[in-house]
N, C-alpha and C. Protein backbone atom coordinates (compact mmCIF):
# COMPACT_ATOMS: atom_id res chain seq x y z
N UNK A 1 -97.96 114.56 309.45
CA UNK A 1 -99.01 113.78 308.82
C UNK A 1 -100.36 114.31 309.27
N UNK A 2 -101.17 114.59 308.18
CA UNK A 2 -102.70 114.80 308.54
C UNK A 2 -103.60 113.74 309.31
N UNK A 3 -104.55 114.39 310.25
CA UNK A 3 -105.48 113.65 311.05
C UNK A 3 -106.64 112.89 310.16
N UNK A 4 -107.01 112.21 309.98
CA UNK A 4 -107.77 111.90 308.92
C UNK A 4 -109.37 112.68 309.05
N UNK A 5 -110.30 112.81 308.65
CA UNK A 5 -111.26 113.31 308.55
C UNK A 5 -112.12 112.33 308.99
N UNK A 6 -112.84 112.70 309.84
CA UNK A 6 -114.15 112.14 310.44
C UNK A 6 -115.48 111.59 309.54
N UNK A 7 -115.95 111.01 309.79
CA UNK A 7 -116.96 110.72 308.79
C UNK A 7 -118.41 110.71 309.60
N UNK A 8 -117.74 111.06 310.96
CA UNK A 8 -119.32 111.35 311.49
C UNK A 8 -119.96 112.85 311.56
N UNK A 9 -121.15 112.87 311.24
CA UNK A 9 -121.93 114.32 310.64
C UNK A 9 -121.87 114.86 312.29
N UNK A 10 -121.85 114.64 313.30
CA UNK A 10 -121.94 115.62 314.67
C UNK A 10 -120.57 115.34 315.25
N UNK A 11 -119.39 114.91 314.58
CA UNK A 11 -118.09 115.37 314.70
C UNK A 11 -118.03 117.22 315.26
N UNK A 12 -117.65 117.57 316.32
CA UNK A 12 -117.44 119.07 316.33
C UNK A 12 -118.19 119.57 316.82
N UNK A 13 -119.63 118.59 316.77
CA UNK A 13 -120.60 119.90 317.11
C UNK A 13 -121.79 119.72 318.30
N UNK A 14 -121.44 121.03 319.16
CA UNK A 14 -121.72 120.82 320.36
C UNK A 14 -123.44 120.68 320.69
N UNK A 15 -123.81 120.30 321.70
CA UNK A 15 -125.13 120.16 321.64
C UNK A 15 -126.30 121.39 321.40
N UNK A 16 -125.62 122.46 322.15
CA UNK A 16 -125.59 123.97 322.60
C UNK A 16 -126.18 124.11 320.54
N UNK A 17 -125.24 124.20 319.77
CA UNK A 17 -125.77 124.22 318.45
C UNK A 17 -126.66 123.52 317.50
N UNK A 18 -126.55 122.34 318.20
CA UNK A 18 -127.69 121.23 317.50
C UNK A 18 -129.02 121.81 317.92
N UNK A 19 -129.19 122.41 319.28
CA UNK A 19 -130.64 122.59 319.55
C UNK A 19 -130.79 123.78 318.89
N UNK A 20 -129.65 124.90 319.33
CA UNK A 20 -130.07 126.11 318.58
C UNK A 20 -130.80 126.10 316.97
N UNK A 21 -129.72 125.39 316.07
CA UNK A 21 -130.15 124.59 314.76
C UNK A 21 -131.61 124.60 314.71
N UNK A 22 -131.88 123.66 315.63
CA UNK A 22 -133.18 122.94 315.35
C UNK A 22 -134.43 123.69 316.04
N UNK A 23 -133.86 124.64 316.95
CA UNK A 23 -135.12 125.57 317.29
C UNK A 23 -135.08 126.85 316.47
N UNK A 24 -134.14 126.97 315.40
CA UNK A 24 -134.61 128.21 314.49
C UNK A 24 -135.13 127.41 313.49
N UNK A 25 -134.73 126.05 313.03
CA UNK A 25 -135.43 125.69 311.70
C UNK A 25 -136.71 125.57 311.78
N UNK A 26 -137.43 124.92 313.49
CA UNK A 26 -138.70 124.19 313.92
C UNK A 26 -139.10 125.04 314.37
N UNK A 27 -138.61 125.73 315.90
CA UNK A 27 -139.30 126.26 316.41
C UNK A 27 -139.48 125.09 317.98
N UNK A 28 -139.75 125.91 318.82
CA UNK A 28 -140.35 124.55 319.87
C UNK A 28 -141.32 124.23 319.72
N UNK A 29 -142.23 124.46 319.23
CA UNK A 29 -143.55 124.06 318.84
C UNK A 29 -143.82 122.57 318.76
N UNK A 30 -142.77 122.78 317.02
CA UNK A 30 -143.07 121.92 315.88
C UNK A 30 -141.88 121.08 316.86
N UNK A 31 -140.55 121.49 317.94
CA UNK A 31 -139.77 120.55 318.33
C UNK A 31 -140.73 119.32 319.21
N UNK A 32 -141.77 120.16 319.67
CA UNK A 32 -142.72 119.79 320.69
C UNK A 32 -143.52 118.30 320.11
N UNK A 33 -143.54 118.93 318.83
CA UNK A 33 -144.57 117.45 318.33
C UNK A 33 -143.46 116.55 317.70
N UNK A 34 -142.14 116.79 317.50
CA UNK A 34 -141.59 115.89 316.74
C UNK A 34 -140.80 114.98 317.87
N UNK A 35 -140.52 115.39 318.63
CA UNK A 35 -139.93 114.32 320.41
C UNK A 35 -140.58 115.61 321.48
N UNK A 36 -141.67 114.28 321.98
CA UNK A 36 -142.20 114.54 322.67
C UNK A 36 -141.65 114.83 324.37
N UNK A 37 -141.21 115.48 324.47
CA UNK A 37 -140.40 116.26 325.75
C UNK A 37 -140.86 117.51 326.77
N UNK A 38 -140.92 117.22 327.98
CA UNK A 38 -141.68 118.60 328.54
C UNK A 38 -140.72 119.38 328.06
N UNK A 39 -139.46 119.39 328.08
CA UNK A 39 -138.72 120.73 328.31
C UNK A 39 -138.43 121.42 326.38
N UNK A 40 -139.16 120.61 325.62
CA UNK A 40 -139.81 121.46 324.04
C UNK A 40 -141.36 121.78 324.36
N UNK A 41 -141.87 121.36 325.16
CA UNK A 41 -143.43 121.39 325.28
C UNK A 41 -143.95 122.61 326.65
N UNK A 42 -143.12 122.99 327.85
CA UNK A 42 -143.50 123.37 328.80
C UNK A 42 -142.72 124.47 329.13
N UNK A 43 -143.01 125.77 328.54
CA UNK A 43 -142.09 127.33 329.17
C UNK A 43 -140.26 126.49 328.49
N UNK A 44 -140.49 126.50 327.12
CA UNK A 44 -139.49 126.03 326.63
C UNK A 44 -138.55 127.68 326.86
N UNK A 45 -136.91 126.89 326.83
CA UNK A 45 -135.81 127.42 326.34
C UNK A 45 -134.64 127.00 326.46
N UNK A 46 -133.73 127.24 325.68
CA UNK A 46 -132.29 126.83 325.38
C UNK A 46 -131.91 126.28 326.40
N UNK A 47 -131.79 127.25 327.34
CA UNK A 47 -131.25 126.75 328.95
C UNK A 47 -131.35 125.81 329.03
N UNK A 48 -133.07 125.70 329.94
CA UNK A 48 -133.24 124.37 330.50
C UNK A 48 -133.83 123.52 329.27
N UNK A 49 -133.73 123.13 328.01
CA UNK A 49 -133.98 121.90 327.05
C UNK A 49 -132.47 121.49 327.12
N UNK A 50 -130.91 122.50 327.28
CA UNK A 50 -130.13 122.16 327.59
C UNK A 50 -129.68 121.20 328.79
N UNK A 51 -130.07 121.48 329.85
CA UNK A 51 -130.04 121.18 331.32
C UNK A 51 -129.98 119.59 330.85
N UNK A 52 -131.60 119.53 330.76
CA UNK A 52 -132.29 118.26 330.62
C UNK A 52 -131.47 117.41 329.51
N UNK A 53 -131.12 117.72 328.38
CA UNK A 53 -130.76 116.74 327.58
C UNK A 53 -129.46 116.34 327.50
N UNK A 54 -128.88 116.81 328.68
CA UNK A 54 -127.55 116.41 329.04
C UNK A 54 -127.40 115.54 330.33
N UNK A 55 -128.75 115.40 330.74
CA UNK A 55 -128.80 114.41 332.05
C UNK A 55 -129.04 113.23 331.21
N UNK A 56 -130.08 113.42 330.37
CA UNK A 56 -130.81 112.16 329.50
C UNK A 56 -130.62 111.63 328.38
N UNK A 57 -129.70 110.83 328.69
CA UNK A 57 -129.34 110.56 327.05
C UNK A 57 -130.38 110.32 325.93
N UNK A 58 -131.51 109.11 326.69
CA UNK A 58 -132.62 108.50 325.47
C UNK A 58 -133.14 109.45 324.68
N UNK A 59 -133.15 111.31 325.37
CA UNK A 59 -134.02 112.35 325.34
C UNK A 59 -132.73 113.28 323.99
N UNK A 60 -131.20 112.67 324.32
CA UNK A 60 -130.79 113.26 323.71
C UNK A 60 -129.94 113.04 322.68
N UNK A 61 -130.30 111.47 322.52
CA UNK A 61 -130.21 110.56 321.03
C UNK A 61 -131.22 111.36 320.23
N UNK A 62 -132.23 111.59 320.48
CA UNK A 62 -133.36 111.81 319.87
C UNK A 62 -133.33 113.01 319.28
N UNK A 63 -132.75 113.71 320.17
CA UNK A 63 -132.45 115.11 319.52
C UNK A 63 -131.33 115.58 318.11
N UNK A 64 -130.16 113.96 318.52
CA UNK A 64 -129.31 113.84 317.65
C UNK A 64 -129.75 113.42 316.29
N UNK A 65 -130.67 112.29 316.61
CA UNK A 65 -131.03 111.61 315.21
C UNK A 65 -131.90 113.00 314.56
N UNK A 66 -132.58 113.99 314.97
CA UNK A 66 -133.31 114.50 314.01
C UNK A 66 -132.29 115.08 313.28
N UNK A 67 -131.29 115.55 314.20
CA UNK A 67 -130.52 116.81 313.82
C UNK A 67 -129.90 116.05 312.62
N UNK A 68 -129.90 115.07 312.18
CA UNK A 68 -129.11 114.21 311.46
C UNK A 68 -129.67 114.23 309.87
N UNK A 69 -130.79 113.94 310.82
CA UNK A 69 -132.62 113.98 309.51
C UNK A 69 -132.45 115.19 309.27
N UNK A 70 -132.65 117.07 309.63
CA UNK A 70 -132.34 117.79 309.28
C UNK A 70 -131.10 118.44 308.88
N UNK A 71 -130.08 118.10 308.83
CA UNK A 71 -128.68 118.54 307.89
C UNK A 71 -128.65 119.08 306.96
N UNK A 72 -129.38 118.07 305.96
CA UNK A 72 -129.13 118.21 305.02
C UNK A 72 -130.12 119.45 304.32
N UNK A 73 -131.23 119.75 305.04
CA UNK A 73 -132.54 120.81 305.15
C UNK A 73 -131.88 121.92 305.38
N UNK A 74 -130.93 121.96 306.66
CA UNK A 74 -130.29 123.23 306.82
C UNK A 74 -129.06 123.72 306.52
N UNK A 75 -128.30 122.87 305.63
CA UNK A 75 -127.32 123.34 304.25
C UNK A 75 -128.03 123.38 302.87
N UNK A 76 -129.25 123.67 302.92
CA UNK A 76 -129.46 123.67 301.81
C UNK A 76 -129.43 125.13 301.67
């Protein structure tokens, strides 16, 4: 019998890709002004915006909900 299919959009997908995602669509810049975070705002990179948003959840809801808001931007 088949597993049924998920209906949640970050089913699968690791955080490691959500940021990547969202720092080629944005940029840290533009990540910088959209959640306000030192680690998008200060000698940004993957690494440590990783580090940090795995200690912090509030920091890394936030990161989820955009990625959520952008989906549909980056299957297009």
């Amino acid at each position: 019998m088949e597993k049924p299919t998920s209906n949640n959009p970050m089913h699968g997908i690791t955080l490691k890709k959500i940021l990547e995602d969202l720092e080629a669509f944005y940029g840290f810049d533009t990540l910088g002004e959209l959640i306000n975070i030192k680690c998008f705002n200060d000698n940004p990179s993957i690494k440590s915006s990783l580090t940090f948003l795995r200690k912090t959840d509030w920091a890394r809801k936030k990161v989820e909900e955009l990625y959520i808001k952008t989906l549909p931007k980056l299957n297009a």
